[in-house]
Structures are given as C-alpha cells and as structure tokens.
N, C-alpha and C. Protein backbone atom coordinates (compact mmCIF):
# COMPACT_ATOMS: atom_id res chain seq x y z
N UNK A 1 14.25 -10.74 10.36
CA UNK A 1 13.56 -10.95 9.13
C UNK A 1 12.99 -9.61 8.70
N UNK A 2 13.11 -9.72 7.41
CA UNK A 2 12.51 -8.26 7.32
C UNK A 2 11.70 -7.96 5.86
N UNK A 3 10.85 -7.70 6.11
CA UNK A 3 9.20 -8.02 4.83
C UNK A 3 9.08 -6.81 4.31
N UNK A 4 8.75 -6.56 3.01
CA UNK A 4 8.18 -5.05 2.24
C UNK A 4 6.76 -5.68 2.00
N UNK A 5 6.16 -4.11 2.00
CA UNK A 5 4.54 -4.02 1.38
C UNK A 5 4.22 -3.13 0.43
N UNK A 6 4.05 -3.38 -0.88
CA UNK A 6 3.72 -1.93 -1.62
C UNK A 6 2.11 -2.24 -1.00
N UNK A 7 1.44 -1.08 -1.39
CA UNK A 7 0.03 -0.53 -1.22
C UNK A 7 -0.13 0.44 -2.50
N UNK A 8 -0.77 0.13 -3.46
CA UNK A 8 -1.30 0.95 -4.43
C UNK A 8 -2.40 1.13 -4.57
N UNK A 9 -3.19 2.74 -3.95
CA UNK A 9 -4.43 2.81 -4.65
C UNK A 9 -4.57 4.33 -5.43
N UNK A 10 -4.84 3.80 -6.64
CA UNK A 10 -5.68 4.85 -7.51
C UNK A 10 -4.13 5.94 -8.12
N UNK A 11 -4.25 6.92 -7.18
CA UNK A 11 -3.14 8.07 -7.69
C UNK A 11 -1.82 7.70 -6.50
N UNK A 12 -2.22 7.11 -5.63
CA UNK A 12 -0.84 7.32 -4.80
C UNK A 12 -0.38 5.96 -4.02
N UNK A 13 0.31 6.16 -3.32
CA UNK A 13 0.99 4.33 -3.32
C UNK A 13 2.06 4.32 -2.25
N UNK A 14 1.96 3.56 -1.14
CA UNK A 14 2.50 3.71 0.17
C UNK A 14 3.28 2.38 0.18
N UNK A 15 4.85 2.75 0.59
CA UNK A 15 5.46 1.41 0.98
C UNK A 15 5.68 1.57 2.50
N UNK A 16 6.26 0.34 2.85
CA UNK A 16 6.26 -0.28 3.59
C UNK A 16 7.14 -1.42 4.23
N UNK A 17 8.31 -1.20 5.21
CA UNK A 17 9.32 -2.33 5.47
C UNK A 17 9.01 -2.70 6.94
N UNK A 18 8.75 -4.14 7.09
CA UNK A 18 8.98 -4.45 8.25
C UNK A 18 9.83 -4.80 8.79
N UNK A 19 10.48 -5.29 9.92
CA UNK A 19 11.89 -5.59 10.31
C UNK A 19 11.00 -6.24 11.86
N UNK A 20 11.54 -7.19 11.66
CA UNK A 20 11.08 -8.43 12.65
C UNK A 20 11.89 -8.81 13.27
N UNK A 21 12.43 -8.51 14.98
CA UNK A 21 13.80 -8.93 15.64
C UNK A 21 12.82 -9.90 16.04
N UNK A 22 13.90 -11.21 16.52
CA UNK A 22 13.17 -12.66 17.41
C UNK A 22 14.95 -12.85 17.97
N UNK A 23 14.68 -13.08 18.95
CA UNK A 23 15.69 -13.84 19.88
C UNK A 23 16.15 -15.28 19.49
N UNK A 24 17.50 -15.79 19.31
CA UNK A 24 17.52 -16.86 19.46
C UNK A 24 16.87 -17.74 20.06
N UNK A 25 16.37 -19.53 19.63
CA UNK A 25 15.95 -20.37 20.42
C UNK A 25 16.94 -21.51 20.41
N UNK A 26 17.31 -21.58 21.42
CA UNK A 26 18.48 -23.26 21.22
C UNK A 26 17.49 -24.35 22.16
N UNK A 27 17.77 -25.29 21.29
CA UNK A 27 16.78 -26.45 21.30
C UNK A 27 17.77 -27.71 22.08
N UNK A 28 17.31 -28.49 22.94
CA UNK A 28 17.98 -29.37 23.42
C UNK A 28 17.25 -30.90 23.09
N UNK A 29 18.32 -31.49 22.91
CA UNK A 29 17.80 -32.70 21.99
C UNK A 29 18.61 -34.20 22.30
N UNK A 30 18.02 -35.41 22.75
CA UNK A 30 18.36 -36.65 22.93
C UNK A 30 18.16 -37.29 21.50
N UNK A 31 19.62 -38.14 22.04
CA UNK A 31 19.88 -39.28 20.55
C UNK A 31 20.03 -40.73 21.16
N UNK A 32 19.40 -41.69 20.73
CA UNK A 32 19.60 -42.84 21.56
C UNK A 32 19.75 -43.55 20.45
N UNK A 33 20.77 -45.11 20.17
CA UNK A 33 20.62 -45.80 19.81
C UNK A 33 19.46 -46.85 19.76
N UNK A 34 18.93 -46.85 19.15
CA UNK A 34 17.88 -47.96 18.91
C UNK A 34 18.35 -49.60 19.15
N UNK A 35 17.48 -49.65 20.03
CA UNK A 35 18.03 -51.01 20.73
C UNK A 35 16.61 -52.06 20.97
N UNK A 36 16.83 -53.16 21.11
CA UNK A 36 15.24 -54.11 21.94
C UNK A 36 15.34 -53.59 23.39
N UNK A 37 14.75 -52.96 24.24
CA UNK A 37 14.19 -53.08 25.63
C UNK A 37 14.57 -54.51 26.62
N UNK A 38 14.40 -55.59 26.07
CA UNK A 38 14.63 -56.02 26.79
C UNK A 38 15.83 -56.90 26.49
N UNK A 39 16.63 -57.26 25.31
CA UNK A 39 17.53 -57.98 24.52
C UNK A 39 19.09 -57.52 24.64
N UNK A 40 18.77 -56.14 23.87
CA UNK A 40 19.65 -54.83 23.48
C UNK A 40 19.73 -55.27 22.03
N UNK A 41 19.50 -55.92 21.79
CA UNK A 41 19.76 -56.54 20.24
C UNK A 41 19.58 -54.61 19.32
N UNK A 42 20.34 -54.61 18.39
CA UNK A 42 20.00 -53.19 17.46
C UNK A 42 19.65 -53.65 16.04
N UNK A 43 19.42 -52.78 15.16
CA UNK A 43 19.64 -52.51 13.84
C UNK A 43 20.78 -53.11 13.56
N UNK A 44 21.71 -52.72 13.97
CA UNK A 44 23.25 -53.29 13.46
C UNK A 44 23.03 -54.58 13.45
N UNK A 45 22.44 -55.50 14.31
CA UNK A 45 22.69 -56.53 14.14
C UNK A 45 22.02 -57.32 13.67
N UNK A 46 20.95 -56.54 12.25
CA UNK A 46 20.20 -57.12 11.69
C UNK A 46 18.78 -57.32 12.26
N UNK A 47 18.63 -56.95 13.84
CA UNK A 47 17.23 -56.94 14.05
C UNK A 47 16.29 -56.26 13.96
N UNK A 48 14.59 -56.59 13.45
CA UNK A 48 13.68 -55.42 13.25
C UNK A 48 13.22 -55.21 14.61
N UNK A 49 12.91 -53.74 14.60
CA UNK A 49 12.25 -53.26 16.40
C UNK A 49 10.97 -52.74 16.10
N UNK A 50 10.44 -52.51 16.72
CA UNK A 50 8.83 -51.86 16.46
C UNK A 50 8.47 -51.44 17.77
N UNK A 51 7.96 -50.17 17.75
CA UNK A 51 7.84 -49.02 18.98
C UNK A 51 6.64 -49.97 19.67
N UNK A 52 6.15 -50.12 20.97
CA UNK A 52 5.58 -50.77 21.97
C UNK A 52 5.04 -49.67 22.84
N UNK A 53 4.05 -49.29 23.72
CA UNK A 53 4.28 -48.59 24.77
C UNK A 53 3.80 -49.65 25.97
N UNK A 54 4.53 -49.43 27.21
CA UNK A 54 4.20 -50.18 28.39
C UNK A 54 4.42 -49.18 29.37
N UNK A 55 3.16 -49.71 30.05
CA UNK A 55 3.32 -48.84 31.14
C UNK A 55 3.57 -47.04 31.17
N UNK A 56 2.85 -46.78 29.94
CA UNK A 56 2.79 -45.21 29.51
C UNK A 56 4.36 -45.08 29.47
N UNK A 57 5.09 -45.87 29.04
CA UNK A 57 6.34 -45.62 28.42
C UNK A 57 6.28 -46.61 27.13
N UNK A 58 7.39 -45.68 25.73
CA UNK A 58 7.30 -46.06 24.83
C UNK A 58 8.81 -46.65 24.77
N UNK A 59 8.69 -48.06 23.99
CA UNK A 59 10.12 -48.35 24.28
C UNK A 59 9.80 -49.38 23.00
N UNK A 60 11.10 -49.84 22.48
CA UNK A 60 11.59 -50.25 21.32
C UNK A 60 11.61 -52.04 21.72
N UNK A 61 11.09 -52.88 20.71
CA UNK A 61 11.37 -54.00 20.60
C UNK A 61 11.57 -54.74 19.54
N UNK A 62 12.12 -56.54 19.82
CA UNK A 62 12.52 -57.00 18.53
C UNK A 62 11.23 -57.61 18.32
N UNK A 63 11.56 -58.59 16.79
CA UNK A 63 10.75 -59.57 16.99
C UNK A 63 10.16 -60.73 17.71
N UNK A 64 11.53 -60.65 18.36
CA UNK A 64 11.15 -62.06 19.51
C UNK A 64 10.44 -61.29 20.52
N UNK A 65 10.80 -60.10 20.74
CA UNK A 65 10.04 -59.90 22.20
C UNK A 65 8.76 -58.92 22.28
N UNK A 66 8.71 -59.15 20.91
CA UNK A 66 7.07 -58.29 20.56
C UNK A 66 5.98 -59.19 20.75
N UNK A 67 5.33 -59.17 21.26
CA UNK A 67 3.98 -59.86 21.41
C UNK A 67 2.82 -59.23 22.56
C-alpha cells in the first residue's frame, strides 16, 4: 500500500510517500451445512433452525426440537 502526504507551511512545502509492505494472511475457514442437531432436518427441507447453545457448544435446531 502506498500513501502520499503534502505538508504546506507558509513559503515551503514537503512531500511525502509512504510504501507499506504487509505479508500475506491466508485465512482458514469451515462451511457446514445447516442442519437440526438432533433431526438433521435442513433449510432445504423447509425447516426453521435457531442457534441454541448446550453445554458451551452452539448448535443449530428445528422447531420441534427447540425448547
């Protein structure tokens, strides 16, 4: 990346380029189908899920098995 700065004062006037190296970051990333926890029922098949946590785990359910 690389940034300019003018600086103007009065009679004289200073620039300025920065140049900013950064290293790549590669990011690693999970994709899960959305499913009920305890059913498997999905989206596809028309069912609503709503996030739950149990047991300091967060896990997906339907309507039937939300309560």
């Amino acid at each position: 990346m690389t940034m300019s700065q003018l600086v103007y004062s009065g009679k004289s006037s200073l620039i300025q380029d920065f140049v900013l190296k950064t290293e790549p970051i590669f990011l690693r990333t999970d994709a899960h189908e959305l499913t009920c926890y305890v059913c498997k029922k999905g989206l596809q098949d028309g069912t609503s899920l709503t996030a739950k946590t149990l047991d300091s785990k967060n896990v997906m359910l339907c309507e039937k098995h939300f309560e």
